[in-house]
Protein backbone atom coordinates (compact mmCIF):
# COMPACT_ATOMS: atom_id res chain seq x y z
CA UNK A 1 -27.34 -5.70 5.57
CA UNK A 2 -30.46 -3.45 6.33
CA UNK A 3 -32.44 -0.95 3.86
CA UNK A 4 -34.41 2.48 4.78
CA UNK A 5 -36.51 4.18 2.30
CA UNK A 6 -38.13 3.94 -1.03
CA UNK A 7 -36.66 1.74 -3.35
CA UNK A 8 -36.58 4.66 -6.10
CA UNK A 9 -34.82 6.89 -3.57
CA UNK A 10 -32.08 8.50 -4.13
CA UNK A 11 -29.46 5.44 -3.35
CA UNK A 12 -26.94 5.62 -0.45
CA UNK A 13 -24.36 2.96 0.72
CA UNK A 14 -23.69 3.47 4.40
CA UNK A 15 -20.84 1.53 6.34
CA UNK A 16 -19.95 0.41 9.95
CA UNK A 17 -17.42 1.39 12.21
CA UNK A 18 -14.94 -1.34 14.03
CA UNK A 19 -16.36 -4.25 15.38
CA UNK A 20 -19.53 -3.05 14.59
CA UNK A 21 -22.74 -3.75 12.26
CA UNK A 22 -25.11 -2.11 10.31
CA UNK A 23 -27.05 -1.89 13.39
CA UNK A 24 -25.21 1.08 14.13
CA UNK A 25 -27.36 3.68 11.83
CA UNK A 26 -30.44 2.28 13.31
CA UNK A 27 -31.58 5.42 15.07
CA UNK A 28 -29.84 7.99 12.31
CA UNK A 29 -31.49 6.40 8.94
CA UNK A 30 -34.92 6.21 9.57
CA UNK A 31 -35.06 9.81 9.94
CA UNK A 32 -32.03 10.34 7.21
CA UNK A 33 -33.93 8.44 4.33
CA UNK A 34 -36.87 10.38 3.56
CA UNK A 35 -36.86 10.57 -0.19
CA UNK A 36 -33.82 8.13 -0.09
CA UNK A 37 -32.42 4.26 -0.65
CA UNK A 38 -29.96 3.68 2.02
CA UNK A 39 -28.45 0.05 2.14
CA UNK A 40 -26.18 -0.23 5.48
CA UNK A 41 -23.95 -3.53 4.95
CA UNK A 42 -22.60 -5.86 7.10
CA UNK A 43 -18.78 -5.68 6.84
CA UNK A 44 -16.94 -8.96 5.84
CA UNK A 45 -16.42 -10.46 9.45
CA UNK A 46 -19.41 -8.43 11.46
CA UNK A 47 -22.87 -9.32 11.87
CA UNK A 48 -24.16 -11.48 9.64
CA UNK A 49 -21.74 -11.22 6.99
CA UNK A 50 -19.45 -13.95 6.53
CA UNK A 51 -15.77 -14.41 7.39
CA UNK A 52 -13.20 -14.91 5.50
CA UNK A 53 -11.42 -18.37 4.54
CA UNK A 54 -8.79 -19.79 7.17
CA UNK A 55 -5.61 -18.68 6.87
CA UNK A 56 -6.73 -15.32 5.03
CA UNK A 57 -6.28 -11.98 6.74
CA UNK A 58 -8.22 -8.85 5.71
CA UNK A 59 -6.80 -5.43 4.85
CA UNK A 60 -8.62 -2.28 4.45
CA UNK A 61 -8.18 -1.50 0.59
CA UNK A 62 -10.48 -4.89 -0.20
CA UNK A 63 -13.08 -2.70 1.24
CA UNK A 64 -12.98 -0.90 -2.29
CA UNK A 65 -13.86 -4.10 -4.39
CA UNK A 66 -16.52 -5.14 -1.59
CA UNK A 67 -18.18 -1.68 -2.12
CA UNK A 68 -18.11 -2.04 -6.07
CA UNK A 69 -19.71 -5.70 -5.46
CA UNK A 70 -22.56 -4.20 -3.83
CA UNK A 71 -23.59 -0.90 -6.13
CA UNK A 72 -22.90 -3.80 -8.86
CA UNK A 73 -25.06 -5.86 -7.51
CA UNK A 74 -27.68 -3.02 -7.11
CA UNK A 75 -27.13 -1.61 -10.32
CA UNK A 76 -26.09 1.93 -9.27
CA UNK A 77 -24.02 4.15 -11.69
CA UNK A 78 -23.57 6.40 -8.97
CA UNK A 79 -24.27 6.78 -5.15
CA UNK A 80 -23.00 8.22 -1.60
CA UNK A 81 -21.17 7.41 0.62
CA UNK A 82 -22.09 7.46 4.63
CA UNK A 83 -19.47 5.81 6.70
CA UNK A 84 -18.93 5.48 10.75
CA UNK A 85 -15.41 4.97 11.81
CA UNK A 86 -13.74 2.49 10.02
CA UNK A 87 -16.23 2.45 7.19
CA UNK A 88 -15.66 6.50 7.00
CA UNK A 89 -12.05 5.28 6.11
CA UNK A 90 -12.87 2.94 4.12
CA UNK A 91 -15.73 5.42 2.38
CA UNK A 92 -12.32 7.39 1.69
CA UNK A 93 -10.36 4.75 -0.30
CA UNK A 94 -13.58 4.21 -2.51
CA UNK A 95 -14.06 8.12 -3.26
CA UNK A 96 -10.26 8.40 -4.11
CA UNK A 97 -10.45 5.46 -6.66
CA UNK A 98 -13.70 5.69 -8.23
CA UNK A 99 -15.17 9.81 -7.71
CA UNK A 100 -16.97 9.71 -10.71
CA UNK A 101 -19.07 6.97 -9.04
CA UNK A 102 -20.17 9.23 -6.14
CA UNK A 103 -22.20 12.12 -5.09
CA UNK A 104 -20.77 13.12 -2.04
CA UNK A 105 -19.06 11.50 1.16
CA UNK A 106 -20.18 11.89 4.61
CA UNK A 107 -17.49 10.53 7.78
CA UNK A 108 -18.96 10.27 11.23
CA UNK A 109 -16.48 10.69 14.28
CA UNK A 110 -13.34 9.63 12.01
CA UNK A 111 -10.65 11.79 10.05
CA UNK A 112 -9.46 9.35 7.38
CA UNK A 113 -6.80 6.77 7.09
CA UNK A 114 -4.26 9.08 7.02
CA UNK A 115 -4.53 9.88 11.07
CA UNK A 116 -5.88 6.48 12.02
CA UNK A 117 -2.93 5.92 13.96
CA UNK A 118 -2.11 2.87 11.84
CA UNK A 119 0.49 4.24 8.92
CA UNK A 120 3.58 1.79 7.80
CA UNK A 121 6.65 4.17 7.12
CA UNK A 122 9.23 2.16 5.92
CA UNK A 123 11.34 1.84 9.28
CA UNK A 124 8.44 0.00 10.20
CA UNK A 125 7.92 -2.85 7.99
CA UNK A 126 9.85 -5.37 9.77
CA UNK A 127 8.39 -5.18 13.03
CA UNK A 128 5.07 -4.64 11.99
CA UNK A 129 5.31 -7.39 9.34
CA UNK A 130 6.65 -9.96 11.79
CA UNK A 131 4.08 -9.26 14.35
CA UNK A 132 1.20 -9.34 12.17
CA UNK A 133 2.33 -13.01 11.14
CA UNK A 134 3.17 -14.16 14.60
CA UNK A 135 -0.30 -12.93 15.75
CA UNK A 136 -2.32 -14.52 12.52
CA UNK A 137 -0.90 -18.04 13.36
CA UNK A 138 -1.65 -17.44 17.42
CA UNK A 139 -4.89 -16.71 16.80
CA UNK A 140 -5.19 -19.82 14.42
CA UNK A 141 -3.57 -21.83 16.94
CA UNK A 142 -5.63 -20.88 20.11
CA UNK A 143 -9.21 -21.38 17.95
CA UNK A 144 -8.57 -25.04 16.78
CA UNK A 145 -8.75 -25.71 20.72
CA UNK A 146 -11.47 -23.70 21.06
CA UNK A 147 -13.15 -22.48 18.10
CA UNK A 148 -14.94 -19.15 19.36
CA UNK A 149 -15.82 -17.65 23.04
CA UNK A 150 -19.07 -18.71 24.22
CA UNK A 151 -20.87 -16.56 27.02
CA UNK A 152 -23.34 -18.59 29.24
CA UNK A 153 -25.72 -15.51 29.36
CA UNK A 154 -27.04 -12.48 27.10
CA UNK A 155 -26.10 -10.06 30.11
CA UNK A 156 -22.36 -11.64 30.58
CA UNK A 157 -22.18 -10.62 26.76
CA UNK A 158 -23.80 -7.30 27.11
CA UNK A 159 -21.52 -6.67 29.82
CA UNK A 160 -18.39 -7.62 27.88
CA UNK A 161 -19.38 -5.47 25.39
CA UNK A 162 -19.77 -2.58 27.38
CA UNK A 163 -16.71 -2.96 29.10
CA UNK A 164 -14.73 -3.18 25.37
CA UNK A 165 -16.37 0.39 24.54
CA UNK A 166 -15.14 1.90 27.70
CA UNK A 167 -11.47 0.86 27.37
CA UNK A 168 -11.75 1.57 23.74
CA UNK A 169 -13.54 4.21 21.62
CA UNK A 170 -15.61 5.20 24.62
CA UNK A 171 -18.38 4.02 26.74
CA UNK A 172 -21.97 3.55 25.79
CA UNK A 173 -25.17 3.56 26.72
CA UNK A 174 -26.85 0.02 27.42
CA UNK A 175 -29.98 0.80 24.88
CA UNK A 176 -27.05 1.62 22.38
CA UNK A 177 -24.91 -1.61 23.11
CA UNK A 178 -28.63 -3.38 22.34
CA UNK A 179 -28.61 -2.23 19.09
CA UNK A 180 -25.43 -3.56 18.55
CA UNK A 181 -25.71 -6.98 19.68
CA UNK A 182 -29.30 -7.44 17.47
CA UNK A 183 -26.70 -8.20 14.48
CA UNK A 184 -23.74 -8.42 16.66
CA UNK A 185 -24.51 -11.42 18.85
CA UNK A 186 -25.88 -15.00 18.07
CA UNK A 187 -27.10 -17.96 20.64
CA UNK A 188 -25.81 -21.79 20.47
CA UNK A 189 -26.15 -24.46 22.04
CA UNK A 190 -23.62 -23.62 25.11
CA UNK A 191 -24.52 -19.85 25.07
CA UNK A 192 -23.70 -16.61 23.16
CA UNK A 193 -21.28 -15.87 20.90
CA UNK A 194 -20.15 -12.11 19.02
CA UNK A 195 -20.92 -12.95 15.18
CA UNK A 196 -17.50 -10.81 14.24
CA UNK A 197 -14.38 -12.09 13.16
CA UNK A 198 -11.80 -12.49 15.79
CA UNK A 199 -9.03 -11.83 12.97
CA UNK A 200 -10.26 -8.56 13.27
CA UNK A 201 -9.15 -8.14 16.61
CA UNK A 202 -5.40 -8.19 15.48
CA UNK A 203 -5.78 -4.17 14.12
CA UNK A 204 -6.07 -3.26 17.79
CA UNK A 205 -2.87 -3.43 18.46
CA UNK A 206 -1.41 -2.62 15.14
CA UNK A 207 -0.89 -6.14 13.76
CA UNK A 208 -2.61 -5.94 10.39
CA UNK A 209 0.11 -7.95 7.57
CA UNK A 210 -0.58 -5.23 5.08
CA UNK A 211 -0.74 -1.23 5.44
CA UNK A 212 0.80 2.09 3.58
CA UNK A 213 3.12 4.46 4.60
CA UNK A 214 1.14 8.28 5.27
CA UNK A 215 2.12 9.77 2.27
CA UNK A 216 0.07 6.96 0.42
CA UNK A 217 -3.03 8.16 2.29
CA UNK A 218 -2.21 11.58 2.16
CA UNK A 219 -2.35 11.41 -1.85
CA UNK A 220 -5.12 9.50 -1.69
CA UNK A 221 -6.80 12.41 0.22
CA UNK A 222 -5.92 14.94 -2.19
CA UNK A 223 -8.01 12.96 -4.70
CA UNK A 224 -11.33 13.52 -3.17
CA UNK A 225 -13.03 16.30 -5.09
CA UNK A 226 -16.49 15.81 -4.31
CA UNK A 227 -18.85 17.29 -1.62
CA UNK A 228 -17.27 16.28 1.80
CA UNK A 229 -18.33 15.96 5.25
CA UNK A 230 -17.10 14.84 8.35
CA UNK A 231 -18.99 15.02 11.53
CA UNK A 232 -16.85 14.50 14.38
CA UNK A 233 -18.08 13.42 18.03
CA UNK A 234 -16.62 16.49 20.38
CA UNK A 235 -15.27 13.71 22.70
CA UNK A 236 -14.50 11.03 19.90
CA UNK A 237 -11.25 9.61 19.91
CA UNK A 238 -8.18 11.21 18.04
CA UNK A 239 -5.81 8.50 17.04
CA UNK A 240 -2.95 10.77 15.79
CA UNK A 241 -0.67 13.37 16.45
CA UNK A 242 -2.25 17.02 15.75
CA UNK A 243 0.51 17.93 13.67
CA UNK A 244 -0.89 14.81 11.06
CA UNK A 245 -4.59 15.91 11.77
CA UNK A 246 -3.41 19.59 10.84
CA UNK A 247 -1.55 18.11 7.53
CA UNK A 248 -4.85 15.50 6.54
CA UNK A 249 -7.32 18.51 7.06
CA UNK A 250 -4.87 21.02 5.18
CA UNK A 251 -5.17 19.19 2.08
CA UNK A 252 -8.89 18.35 2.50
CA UNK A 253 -9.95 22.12 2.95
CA UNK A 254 -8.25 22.67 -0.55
CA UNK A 255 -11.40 21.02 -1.80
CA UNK A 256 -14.24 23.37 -1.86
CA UNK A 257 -16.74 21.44 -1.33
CA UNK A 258 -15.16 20.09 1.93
CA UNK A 259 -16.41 21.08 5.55
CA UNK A 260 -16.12 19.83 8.83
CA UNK A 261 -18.63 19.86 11.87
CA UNK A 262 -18.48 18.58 15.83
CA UNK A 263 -21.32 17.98 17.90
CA UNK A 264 -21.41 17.19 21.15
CA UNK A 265 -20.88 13.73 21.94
CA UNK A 266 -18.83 10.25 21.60
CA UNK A 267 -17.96 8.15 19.11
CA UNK A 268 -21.08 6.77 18.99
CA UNK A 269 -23.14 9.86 18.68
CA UNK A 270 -25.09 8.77 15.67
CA UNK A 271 -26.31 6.09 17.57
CA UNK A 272 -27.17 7.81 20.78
CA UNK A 273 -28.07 11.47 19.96
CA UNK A 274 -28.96 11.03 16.13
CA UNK A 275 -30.81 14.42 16.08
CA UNK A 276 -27.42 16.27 17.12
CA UNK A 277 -26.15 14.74 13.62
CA UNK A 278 -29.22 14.55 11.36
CA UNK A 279 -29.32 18.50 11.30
CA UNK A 280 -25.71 18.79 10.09
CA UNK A 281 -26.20 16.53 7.75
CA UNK A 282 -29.04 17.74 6.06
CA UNK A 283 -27.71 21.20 5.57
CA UNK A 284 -24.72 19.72 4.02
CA UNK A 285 -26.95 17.89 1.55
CA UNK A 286 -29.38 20.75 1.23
CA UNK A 287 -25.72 23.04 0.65
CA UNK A 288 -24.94 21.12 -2.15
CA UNK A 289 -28.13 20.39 -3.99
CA UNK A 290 -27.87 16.75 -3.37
């Protein structure tokens, strides 16, 4: 992972979206960590974390026992929480199971788990459990043959990076794709390769094994008591159907301590207009005497 501020700071654990890295607060936390201790991880399977075994597949409620790993490891008692995207999600599950262990949560450009477009009613289970298999042992099958893409130039891989985050959370900008790549990319012998785990490539298209029906989520959001933000993009992507989004935020809003904010912007926008999201950010903090 990657550290900002003073090592008696005030500590914050801060996770990446999707496909991602820790790269991704680059141009946020080095403004954001004045008086702080942020520690931005790699998620298991991006950057320079490592995957996991063969014949494993990952599921997003393991993200709870990574997080408790790492303030373990750093000897925290209690934190926040700062989390793009997926890790917003994930930065959900954690304040749900363990609030006494954090100070507030902060979600940039996501909703929560409950709207990620990715719940498993019952009617579902079938089909969703057969395709997740099916794909898992595809996947397995087509990198014995060949192990991992390999792009014969930085720019082909720039390039098919860019063109992912046009067809999929939105396009952007080639400094910002950079960043990315520092902890996203790595050079062999034959080229470039992405350092991420392909397996993660199979909750595109809605073919994790595991996942929870909404009203699972939705109790799980009714357990977050503690100061609350979410920051969402004005042109971020909205995975759900707004009677869902209405539900999620109905039950949020019964916390007082939650409140929502857009800026203008993209998915991305922590990473390519930081000072649209540092300001809402530190009146949320400065709100709640954090």
């Amino acid at each position: 992972g990657k550290e900002w501020g003073t090592p008696d700071g005030t500590p914050w654990l801060a996770a990446h979206g999707w496909l991602d890295n820790a790269g991704t607060f680059d141009t946020l936390l080095p403004h954001f960590a004045e008086n702080k201790r942020v520690v931005a991880i790699d998620y298991p399977g991006h950057g320079f974390s490592s995957h996991i075994p063969k014949g494993a597949t990952y599921h997003e409620f393991e993200s709870i026992g990574y997080f408790e790993r790492v303030v373990n490891y750093l000897r925290w008692d209690k934190f926040s929480f700062l989390g793009h995207s997926m890790g917003g999600d994930f930065g959900c599950h954690y304040a749900a199971v363990f609030p006494e262990k954090l100070n507030c949560l902060i979600m940039l450009d996501i909703l929560g788990p409950a709207v990620n477009g990715d719940t498993r009613d019952p009617e579902q289970v079938v089909d969703r459990t057969r395709r997740a298999i099916l794909g898992s042992l595809n996947l397995e099958r087509k990198f014995e043959n060949k192990p991992e893409k390999v792009y014969d130039s930085y720019e082909e891989a720039l390039d098919r990076l860019m063109q992912a985050s046009k067809a999929g959370n939105g396009e952007i900008p080639v400094e910002s794709a950079k960043i990315i790549l520092e902890r996203g990319l790595r050079r062999n012998s034959q080229g470039y390769s992405f350092t991420r785990d392909s397996r993660f490539l199979l909750w595109a298209n809605q073919s994790q094994l595991y996942g929870m029906p909404r009203s699972f989520h939705l109790e799980l959001a009714r357990k977050i008591k503690i100061p609350h933000l979410i920051v969402k993009g004005s042109s971020g992507p909205v995975y759900d159907a707004q009677e869902y989004i209405d539900q999620l935020l109905g039950i949020y809003k019964k916390n007082s301590y939650f409140d929502i904010q857009t800026v203008e912007g993209g998915h991305h926008v922590h990473l390519t207009n930081p000072e649209r999201v540092l300001p809402v950010i530190d009146d949320f903090i400065r709100n709640n005497k954090l």
